[in-house]
N, C-alpha and C. Protein backbone atom coordinates (compact mmCIF):
# COMPACT_ATOMS: atom_id res chain seq x y z
N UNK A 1 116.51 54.65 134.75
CA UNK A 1 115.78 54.08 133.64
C UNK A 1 116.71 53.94 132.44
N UNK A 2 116.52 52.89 131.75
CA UNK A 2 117.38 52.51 130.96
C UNK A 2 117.41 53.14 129.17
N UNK A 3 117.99 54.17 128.06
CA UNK A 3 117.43 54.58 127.60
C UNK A 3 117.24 53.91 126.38
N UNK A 4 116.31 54.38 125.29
CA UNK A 4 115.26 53.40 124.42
C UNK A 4 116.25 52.68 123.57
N UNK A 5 116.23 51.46 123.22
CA UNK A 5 117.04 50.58 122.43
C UNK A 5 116.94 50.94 120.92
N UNK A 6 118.04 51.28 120.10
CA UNK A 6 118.21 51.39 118.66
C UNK A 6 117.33 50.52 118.09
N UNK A 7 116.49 51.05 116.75
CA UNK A 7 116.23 49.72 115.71
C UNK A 7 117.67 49.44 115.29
N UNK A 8 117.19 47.79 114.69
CA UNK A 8 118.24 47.09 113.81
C UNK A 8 117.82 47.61 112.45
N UNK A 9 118.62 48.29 111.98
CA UNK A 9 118.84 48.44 110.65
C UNK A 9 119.90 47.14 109.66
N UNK A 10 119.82 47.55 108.25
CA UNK A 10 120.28 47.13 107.65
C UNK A 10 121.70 47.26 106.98
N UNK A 11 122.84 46.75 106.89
CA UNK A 11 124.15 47.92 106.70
C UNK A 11 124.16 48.11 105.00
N UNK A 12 123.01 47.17 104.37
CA UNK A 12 123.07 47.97 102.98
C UNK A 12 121.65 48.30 102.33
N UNK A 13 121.78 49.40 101.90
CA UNK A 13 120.41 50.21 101.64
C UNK A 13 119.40 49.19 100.82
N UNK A 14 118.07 49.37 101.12
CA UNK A 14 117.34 48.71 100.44
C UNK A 14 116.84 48.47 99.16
N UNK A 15 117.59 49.54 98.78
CA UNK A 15 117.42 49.87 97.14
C UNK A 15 118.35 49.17 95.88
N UNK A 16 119.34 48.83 97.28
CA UNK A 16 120.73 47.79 96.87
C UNK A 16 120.24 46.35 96.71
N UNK A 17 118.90 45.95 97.02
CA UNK A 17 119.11 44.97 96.80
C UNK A 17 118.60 43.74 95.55
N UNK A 18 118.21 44.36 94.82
CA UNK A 18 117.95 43.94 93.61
C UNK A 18 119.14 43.79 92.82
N UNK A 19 119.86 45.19 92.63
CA UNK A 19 121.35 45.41 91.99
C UNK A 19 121.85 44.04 92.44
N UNK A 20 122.31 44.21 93.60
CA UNK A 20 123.02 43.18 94.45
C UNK A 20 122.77 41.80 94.32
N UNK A 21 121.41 41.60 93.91
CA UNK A 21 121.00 39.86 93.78
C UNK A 21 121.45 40.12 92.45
N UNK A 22 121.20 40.56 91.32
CA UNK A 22 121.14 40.28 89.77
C UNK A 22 122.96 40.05 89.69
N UNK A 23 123.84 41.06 90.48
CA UNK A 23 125.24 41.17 90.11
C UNK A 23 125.77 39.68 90.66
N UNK A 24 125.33 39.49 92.09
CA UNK A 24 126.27 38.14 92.74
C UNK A 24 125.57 37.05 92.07
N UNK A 25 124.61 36.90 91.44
CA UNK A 25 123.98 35.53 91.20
C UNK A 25 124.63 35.28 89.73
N UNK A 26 124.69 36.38 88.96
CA UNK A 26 125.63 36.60 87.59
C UNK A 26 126.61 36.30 87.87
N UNK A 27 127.51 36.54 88.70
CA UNK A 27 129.20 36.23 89.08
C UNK A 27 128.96 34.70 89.34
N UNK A 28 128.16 34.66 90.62
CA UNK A 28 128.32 33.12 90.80
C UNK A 28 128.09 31.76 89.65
N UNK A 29 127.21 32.30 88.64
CA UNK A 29 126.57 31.06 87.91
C UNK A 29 128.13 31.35 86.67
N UNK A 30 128.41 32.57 86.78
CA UNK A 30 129.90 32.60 85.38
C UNK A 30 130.87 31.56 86.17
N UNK A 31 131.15 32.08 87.56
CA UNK A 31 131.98 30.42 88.11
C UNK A 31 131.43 29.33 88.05
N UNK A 32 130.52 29.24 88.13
CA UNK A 32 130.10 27.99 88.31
C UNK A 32 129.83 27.51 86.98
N UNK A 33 129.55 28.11 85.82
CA UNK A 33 129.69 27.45 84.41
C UNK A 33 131.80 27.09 84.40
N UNK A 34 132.75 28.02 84.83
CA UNK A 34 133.87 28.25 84.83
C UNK A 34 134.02 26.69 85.31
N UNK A 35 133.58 26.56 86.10
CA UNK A 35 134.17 25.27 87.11
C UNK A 35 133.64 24.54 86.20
N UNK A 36 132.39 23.97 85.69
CA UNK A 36 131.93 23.20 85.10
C UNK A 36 132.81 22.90 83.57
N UNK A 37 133.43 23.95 82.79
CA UNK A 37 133.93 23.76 81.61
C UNK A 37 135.17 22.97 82.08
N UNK A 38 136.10 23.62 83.33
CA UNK A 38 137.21 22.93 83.54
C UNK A 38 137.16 21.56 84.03
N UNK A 39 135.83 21.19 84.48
CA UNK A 39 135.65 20.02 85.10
C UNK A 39 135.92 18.76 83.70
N UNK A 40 135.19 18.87 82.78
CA UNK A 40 134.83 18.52 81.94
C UNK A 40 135.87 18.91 80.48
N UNK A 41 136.48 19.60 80.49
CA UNK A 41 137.86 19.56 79.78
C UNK A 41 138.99 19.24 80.04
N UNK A 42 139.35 19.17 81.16
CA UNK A 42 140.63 18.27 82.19
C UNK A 42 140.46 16.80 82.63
N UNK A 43 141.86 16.17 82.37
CA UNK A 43 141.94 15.11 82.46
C UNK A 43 142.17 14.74 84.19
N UNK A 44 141.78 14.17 84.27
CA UNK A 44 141.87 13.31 85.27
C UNK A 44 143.21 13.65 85.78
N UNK A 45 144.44 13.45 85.39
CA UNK A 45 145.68 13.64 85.93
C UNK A 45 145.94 15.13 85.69
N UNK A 46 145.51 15.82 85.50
CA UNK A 46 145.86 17.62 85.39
C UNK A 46 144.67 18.53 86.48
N UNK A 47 144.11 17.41 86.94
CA UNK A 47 143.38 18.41 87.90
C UNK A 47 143.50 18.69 89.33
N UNK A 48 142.86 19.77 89.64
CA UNK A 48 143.83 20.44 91.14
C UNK A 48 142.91 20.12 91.94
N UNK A 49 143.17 19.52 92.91
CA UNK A 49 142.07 19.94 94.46
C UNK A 49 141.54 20.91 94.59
N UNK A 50 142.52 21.95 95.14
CA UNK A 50 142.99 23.22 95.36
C UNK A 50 141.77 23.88 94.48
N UNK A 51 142.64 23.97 93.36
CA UNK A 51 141.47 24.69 92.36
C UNK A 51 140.00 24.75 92.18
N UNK A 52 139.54 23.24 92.07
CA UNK A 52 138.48 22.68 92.32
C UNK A 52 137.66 23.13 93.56
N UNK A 53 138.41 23.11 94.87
CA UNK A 53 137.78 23.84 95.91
C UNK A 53 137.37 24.94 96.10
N UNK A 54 138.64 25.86 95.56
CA UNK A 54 138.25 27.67 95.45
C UNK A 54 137.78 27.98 94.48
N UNK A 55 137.40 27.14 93.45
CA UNK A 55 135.98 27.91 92.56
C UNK A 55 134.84 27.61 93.21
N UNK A 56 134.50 26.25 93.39
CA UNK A 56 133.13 25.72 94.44
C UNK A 56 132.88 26.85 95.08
N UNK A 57 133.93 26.67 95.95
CA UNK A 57 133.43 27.98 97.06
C UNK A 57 133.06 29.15 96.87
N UNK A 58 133.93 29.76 96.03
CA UNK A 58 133.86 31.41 95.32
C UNK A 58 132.04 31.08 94.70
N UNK A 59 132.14 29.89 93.97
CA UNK A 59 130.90 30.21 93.36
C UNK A 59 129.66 29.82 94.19
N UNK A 60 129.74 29.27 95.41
CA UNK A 60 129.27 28.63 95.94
C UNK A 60 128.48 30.27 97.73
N UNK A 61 129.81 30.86 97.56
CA UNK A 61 129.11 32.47 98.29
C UNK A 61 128.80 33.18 97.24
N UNK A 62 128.93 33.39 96.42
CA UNK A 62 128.42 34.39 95.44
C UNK A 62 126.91 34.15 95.01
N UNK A 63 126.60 32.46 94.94
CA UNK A 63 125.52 32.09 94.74
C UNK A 63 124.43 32.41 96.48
N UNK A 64 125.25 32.36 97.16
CA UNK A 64 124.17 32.11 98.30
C UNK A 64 123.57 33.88 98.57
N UNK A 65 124.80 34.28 98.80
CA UNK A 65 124.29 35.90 99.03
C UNK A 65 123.66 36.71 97.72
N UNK A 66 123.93 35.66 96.75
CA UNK A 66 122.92 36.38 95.44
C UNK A 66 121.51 35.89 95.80
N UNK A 67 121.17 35.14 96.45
CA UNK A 67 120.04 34.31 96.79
C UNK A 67 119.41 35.01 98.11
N UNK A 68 119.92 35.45 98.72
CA UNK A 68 120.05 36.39 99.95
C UNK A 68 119.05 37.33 99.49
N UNK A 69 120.15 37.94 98.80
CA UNK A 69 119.48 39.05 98.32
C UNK A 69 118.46 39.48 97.34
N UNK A 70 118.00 37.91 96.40
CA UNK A 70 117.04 38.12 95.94
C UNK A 70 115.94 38.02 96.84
N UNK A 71 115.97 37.63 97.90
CA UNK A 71 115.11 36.78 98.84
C UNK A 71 114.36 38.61 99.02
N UNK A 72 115.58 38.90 100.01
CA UNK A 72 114.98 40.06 100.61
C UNK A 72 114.76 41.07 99.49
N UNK A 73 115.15 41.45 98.20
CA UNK A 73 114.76 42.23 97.34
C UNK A 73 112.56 41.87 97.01
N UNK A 74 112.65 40.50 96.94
CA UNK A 74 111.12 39.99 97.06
C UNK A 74 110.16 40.56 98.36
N UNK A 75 110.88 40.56 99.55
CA UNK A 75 110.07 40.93 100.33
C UNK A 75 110.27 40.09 101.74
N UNK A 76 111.20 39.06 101.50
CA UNK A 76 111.03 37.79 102.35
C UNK A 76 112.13 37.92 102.98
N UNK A 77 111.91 38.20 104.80
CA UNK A 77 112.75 39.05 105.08
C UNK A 77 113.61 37.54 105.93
N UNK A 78 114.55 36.88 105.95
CA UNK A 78 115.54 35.81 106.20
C UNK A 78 116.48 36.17 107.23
């Protein structure tokens, strides 16, 4: 007989997750204002791909797993 299968737990406590939405959604929207000032103060010929890409992105996971985690801090389990 095969013996009883583990629950799936969570690898971060549930109490984390409010902290956790308010901190990554704060980081993400400061890049993402960040990106937005440089967008809009740089000329056309001084701007980076590069750059442009790795803020998106940075702000772009910071926003999602802040969203994550407000989700499941609500109750709404994703």
């Amino acid at each position: 007989m095969a013996p009883p299968a583990k629950a799936i737990t969570s690898p971060v406590p549930d109490a984390w997750y409010p902290t956790l939405a308010v901190a990554m959604l704060a980081i993400g929207l400061v890049v993402t204002a960040s990106f937005f000032i440089y967008e809009a103060t740089s000329s056309k010929r001084n701007r980076s791909l590069a750059k442009e890409l790795t803020t998106g992105g940075v702000a772009s996971v910071f926003l999602g797993f802040g969203s994550l985690f407000l989700l499941l801090s609500a109750g709404v389990y994703v």
